[in-house]
Protein backbone atom coordinates (compact mmCIF):
# COMPACT_ATOMS: atom_id res chain seq x y z
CA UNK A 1 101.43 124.53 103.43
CA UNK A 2 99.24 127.04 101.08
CA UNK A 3 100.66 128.46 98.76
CA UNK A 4 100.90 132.46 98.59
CA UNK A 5 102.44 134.95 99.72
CA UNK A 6 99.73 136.86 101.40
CA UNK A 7 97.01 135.48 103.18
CA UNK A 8 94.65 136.35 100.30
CA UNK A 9 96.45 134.37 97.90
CA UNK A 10 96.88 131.22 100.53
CA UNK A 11 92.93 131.55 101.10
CA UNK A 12 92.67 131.54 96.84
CA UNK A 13 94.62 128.62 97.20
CA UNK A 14 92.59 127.12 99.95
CA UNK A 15 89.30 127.58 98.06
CA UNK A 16 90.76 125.14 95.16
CA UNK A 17 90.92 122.01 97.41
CA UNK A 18 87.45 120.17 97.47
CA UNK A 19 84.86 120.62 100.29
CA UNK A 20 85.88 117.36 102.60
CA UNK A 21 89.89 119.26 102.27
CA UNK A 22 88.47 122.57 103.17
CA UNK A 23 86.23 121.60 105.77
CA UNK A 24 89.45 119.21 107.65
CA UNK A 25 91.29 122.40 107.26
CA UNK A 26 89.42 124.29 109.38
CA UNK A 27 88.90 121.63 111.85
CA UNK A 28 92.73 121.40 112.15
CA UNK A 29 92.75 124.95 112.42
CA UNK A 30 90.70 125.51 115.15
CA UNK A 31 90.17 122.03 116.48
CA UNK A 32 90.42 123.71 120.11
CA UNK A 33 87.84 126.25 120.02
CA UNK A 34 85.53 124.03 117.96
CA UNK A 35 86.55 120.59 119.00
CA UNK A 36 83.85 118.19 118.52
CA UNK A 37 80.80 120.52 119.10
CA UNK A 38 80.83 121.86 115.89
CA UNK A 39 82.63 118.98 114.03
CA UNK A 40 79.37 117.69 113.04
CA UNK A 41 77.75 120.71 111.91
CA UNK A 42 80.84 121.12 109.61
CA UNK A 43 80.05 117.90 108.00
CA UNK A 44 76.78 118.25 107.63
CA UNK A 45 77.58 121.61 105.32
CA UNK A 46 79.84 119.65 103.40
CA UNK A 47 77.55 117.22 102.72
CA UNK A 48 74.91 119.47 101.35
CA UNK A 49 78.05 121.26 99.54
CA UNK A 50 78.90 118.00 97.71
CA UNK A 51 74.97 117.34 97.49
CA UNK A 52 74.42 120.88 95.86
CA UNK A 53 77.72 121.01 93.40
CA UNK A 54 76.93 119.35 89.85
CA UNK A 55 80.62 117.73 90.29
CA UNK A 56 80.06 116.29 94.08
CA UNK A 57 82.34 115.55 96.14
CA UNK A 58 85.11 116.58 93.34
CA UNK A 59 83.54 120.43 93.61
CA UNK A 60 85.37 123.06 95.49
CA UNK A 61 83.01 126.37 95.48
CA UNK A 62 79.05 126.52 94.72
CA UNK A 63 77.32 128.95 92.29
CA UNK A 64 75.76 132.21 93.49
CA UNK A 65 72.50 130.19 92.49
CA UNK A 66 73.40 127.10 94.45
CA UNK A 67 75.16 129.02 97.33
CA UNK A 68 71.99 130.83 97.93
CA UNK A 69 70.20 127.04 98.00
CA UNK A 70 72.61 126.13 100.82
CA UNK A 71 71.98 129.31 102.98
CA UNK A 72 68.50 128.95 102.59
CA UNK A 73 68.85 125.01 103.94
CA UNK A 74 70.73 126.43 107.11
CA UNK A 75 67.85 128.92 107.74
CA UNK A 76 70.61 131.71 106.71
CA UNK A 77 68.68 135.36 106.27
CA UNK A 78 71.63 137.08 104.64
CA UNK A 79 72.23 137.00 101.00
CA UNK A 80 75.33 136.05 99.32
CA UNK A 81 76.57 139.81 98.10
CA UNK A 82 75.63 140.06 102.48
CA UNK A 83 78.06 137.31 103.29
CA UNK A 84 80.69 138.53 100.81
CA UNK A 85 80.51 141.54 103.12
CA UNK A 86 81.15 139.93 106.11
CA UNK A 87 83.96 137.57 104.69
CA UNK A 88 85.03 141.29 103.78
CA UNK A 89 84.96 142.28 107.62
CA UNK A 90 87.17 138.85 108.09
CA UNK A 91 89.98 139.45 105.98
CA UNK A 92 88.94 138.50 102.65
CA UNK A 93 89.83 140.60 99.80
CA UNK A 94 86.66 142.75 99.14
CA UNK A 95 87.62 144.13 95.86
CA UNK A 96 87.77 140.56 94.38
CA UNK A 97 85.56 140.03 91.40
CA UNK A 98 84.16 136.59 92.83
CA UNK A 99 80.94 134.44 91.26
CA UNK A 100 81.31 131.54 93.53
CA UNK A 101 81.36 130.75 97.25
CA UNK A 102 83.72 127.82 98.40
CA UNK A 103 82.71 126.57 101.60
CA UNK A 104 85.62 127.51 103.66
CA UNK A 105 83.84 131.14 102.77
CA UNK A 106 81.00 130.39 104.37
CA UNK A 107 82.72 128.64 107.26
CA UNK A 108 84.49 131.91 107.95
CA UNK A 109 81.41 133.72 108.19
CA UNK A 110 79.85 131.48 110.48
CA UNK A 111 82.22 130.78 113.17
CA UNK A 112 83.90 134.83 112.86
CA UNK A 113 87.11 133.19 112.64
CA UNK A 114 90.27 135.03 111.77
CA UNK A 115 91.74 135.05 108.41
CA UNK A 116 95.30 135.12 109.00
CA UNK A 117 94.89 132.50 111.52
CA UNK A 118 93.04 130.07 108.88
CA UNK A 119 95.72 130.08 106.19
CA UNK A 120 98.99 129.64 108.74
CA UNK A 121 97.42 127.57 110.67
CA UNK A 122 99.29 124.15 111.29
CA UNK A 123 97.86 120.77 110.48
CA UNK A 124 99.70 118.25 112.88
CA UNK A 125 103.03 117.05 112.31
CA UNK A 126 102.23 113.48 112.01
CA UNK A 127 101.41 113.45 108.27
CA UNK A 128 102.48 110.26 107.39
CA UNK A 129 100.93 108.66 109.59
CA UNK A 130 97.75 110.27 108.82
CA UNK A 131 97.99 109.05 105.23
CA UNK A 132 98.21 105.56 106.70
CA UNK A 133 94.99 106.16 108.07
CA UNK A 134 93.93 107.39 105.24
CA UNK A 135 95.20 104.38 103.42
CA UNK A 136 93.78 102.15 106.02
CA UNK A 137 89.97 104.06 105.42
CA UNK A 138 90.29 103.03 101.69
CA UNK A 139 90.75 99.58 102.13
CA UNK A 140 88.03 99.49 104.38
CA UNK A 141 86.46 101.15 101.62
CA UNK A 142 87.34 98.84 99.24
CA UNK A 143 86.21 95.66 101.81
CA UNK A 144 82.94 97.58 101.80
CA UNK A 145 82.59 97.69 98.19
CA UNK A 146 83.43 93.86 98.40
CA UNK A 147 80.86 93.61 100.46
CA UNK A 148 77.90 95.20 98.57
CA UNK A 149 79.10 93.54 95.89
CA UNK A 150 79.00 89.59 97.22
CA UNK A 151 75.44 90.60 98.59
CA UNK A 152 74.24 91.52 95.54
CA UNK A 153 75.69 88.38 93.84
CA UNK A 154 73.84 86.27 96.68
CA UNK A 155 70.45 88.65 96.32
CA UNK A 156 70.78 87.24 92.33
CA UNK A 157 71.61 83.49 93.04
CA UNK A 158 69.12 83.64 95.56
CA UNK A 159 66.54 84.92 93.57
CA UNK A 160 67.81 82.48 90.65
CA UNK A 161 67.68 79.74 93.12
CA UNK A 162 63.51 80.26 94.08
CA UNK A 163 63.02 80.61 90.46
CA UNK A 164 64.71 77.24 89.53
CA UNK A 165 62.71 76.12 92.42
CA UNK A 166 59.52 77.32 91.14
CA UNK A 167 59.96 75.90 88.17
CA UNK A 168 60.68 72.45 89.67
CA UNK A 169 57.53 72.57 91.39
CA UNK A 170 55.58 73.65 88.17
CA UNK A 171 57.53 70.79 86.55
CA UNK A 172 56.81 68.55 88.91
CA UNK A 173 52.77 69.20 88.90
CA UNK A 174 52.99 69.07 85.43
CA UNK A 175 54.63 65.36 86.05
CA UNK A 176 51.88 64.18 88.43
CA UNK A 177 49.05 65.62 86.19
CA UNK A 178 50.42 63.56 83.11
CA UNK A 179 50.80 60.55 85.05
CA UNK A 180 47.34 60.89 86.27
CA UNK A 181 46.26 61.03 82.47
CA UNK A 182 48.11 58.13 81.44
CA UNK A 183 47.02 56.09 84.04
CA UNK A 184 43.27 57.07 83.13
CA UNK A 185 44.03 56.00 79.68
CA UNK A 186 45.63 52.85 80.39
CA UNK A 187 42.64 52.26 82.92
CA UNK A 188 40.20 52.91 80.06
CA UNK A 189 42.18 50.53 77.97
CA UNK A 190 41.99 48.18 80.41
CA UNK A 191 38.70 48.49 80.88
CA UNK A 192 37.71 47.77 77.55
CA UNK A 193 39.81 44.89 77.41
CA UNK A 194 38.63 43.28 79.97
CA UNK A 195 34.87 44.19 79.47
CA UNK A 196 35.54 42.50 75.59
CA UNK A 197 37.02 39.25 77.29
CA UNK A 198 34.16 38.80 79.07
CA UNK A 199 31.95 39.55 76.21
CA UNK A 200 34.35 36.91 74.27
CA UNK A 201 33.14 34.52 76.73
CA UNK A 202 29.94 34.82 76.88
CA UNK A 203 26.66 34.83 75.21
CA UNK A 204 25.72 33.68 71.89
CA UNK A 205 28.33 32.25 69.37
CA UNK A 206 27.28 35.06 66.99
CA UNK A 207 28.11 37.35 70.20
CA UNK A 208 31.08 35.83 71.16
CA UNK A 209 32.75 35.91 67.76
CA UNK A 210 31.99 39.32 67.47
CA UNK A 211 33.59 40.12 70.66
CA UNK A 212 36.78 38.62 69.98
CA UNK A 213 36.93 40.36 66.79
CA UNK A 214 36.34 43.51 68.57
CA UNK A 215 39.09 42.53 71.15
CA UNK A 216 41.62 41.53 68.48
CA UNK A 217 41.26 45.33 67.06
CA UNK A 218 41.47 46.67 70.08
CA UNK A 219 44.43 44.86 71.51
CA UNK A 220 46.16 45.84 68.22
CA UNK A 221 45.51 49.24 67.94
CA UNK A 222 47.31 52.32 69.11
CA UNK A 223 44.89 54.70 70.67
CA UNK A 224 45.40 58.08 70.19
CA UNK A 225 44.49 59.69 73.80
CA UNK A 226 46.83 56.76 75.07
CA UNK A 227 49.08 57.43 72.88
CA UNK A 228 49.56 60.65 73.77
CA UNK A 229 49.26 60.70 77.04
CA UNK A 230 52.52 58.71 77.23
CA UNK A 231 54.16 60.90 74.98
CA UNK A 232 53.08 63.91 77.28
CA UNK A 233 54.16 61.81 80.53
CA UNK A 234 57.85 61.26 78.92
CA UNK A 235 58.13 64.70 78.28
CA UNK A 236 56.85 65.61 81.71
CA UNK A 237 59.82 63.37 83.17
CA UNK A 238 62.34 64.96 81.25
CA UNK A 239 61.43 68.46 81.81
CA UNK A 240 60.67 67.45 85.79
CA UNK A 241 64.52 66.06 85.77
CA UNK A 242 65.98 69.18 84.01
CA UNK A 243 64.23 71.40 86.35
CA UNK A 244 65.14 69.35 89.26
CA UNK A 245 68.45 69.82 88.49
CA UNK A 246 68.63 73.35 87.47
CA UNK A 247 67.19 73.78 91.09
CA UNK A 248 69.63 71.91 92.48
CA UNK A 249 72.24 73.61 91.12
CA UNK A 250 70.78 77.65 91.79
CA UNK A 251 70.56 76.33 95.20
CA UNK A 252 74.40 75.33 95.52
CA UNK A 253 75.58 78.32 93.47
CA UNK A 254 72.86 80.18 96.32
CA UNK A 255 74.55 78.82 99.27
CA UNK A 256 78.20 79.62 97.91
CA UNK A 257 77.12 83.07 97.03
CA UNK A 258 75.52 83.20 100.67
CA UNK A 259 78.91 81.90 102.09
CA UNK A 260 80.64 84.51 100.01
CA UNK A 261 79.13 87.03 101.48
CA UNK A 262 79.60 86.15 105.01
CA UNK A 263 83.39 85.71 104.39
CA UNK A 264 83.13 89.40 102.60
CA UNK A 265 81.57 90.86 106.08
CA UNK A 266 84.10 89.04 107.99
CA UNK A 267 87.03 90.30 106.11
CA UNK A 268 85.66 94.04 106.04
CA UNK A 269 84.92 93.76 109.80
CA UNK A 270 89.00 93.14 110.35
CA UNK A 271 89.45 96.15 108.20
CA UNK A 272 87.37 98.37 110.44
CA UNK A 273 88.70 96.61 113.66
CA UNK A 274 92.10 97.44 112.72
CA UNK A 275 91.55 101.02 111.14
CA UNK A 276 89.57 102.04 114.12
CA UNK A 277 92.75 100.83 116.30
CA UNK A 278 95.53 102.60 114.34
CA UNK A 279 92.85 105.87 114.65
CA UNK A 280 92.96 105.70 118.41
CA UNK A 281 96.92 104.88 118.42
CA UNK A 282 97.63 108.02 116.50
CA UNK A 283 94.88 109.99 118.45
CA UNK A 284 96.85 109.34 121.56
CA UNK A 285 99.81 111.23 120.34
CA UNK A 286 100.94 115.00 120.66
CA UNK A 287 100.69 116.81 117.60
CA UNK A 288 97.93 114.70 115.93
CA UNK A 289 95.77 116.47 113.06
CA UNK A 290 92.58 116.17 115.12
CA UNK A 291 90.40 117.78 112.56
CA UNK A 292 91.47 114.68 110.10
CA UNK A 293 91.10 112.26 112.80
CA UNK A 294 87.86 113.14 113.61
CA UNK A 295 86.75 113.04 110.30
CA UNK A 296 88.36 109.62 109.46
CA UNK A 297 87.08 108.69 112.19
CA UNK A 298 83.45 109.41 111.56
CA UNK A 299 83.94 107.81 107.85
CA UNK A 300 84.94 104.99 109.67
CA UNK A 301 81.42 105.36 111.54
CA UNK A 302 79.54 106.04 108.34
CA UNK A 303 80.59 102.99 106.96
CA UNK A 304 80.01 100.75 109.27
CA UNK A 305 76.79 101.51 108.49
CA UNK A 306 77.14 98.64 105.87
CA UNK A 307 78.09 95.82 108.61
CA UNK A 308 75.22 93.67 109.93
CA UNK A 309 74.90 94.88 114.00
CA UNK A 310 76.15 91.30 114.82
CA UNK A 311 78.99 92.39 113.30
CA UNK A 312 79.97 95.39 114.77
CA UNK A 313 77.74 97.64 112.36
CA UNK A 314 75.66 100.54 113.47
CA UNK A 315 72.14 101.88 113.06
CA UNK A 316 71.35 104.05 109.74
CA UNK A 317 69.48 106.50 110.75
């Protein structure tokens, strides 16, 4: 019920509720000589309504500036002090001093509907049920929000997960190339050594001797490329194991994200399954808001927008 006692004052009051409670008003209203050919077209206003109001969806009337904006969109000719006239012609009180246009204003205009008839008109006797719906829609809301969320989480441990990778793999080069280095020093050692032991063994005394001198200094010594090619290679091992490991892990906390997610989509699709079967119950029955319904309905449709199609979801478009 509005309140007032006139129909002016119940349309003043009508003009405070936001755009999606004006706009299921009039769909209640005249559900039967609008029905579903014009139920989309009435969302489609309210959506540029909520688009065009600095407070959104909250909003409940545009600025002359803005209400111009949304007759242009809709290829309207007429200006707003125009349309005031014509709300005038409908009912509404002409000598009202008014800087803003609500949208059940402009749905007036459009569909020449009667004024008296708007404000009285019932809106189904099965309100409690209707808020069940309602309550019903925000859950699946609220599994949808669930949803977005645990697929963002994934998104992030995925992407953590090819970064830890990445850096195993860089790790892991790094790894092979210092191994490759310390075996090239040890071979050059080697080398030496073994060219010196040969040199210890042969030739002249005078050569010999001076060989195994040689040989003793080299054996003993510490040589710095070798030297530091092992003390690359153990660092190389450590940092290959950390980052082996750090992998390992993104990669679990990956696949539990990714499971998350799936068990997110399959909790949200029971919410839709069993909001879109309590819709069709209540559709069913005699006295049944259909104005609401249908517009539950198709928010029910517009979020499902957010399920995968394997799941039940539906095309953006």
């Amino acid at each position: 019920m509005l309140k007032g006692s006139s129909d002016q004052e119940k349309l003043d009051d009508l003009c405070k509720k936001t755009y999606k409670e004006q706009a299921i008003w009039y769909l209640n209203a005249f559900w039967k000589k609008l029905g579903e050919k014009e139920a989309q077209n009435i969302w489609n206003f309210t959506a540029k309504y909520n688009s065009l109001d600095p407070q959104g969806a909250a909003g409940c009337q545009l600025d002359e500036l803005n209400a111009h904006r949304f007759l242009e969109s809709n290829q309207e000719t007429l200006t707003v002090a125009a349309l005031r006239q014509k709300l005038a012609e409908a009912g509404v009180d002409k000598n009202a001093k008014r800087k803003y246009v609500p949208l059940i204003h402009y749905l007036l205009f459009r569909y020449k509907d009667n004024l008296h008839s708007l404000v009285t008109a019932t809106q189904g006797d099965n309100q409690d049920e209707i808020d069940q719906a309602q309550r019903m829609l925000d859950q699946v809301s609220k599994a949808f929000e669930e949803v977005q969320a645990a697929e963002a989480a994934a998104k992030q441990r995925e992407e953590e997960a090819r970064v830890a990778e990445a850096a195993a793999r860089q790790a892991q080069a790094e790894l092979e190339a210092s191994l490759a280095e310390l075996k090239a020093q040890e071979d050059a050692f080697n080398n030496k050594t073994n060219d010196l032991k040969k040199k210890s063994e042969t030739g002249s005394t005078v050569q010999q001797n001076k060989a195994k001198n040689e040989l003793a200094q080299h054996l003993s010594s510490d040589p710095l490329p070798l030297r530091k090619a092992k003390t690359t290679n153990e660092a190389a091992v450590r940092k290959a194991e950390r980052a082996t490991k750090a992998a390992e892990a993104a990669t679990a906390a990956s696949e539990q994200a990714r499971e998350a997610a799936e068990q997110a989509v399959v909790e949200a699709q029971e919410q839709v399954r069993k909001a879109e079967a309590f819709l069709e119950e209540v559709k069913s029955k005699p006295g049944s808001a259909q104005g609401q319904l249908w517009w539950l309905s198709h928010e029910l449709e517009e979020k499902k927008k957010y399920l995968p199609k394997s799941r039940g979801g539906v095309e953006r478009k």
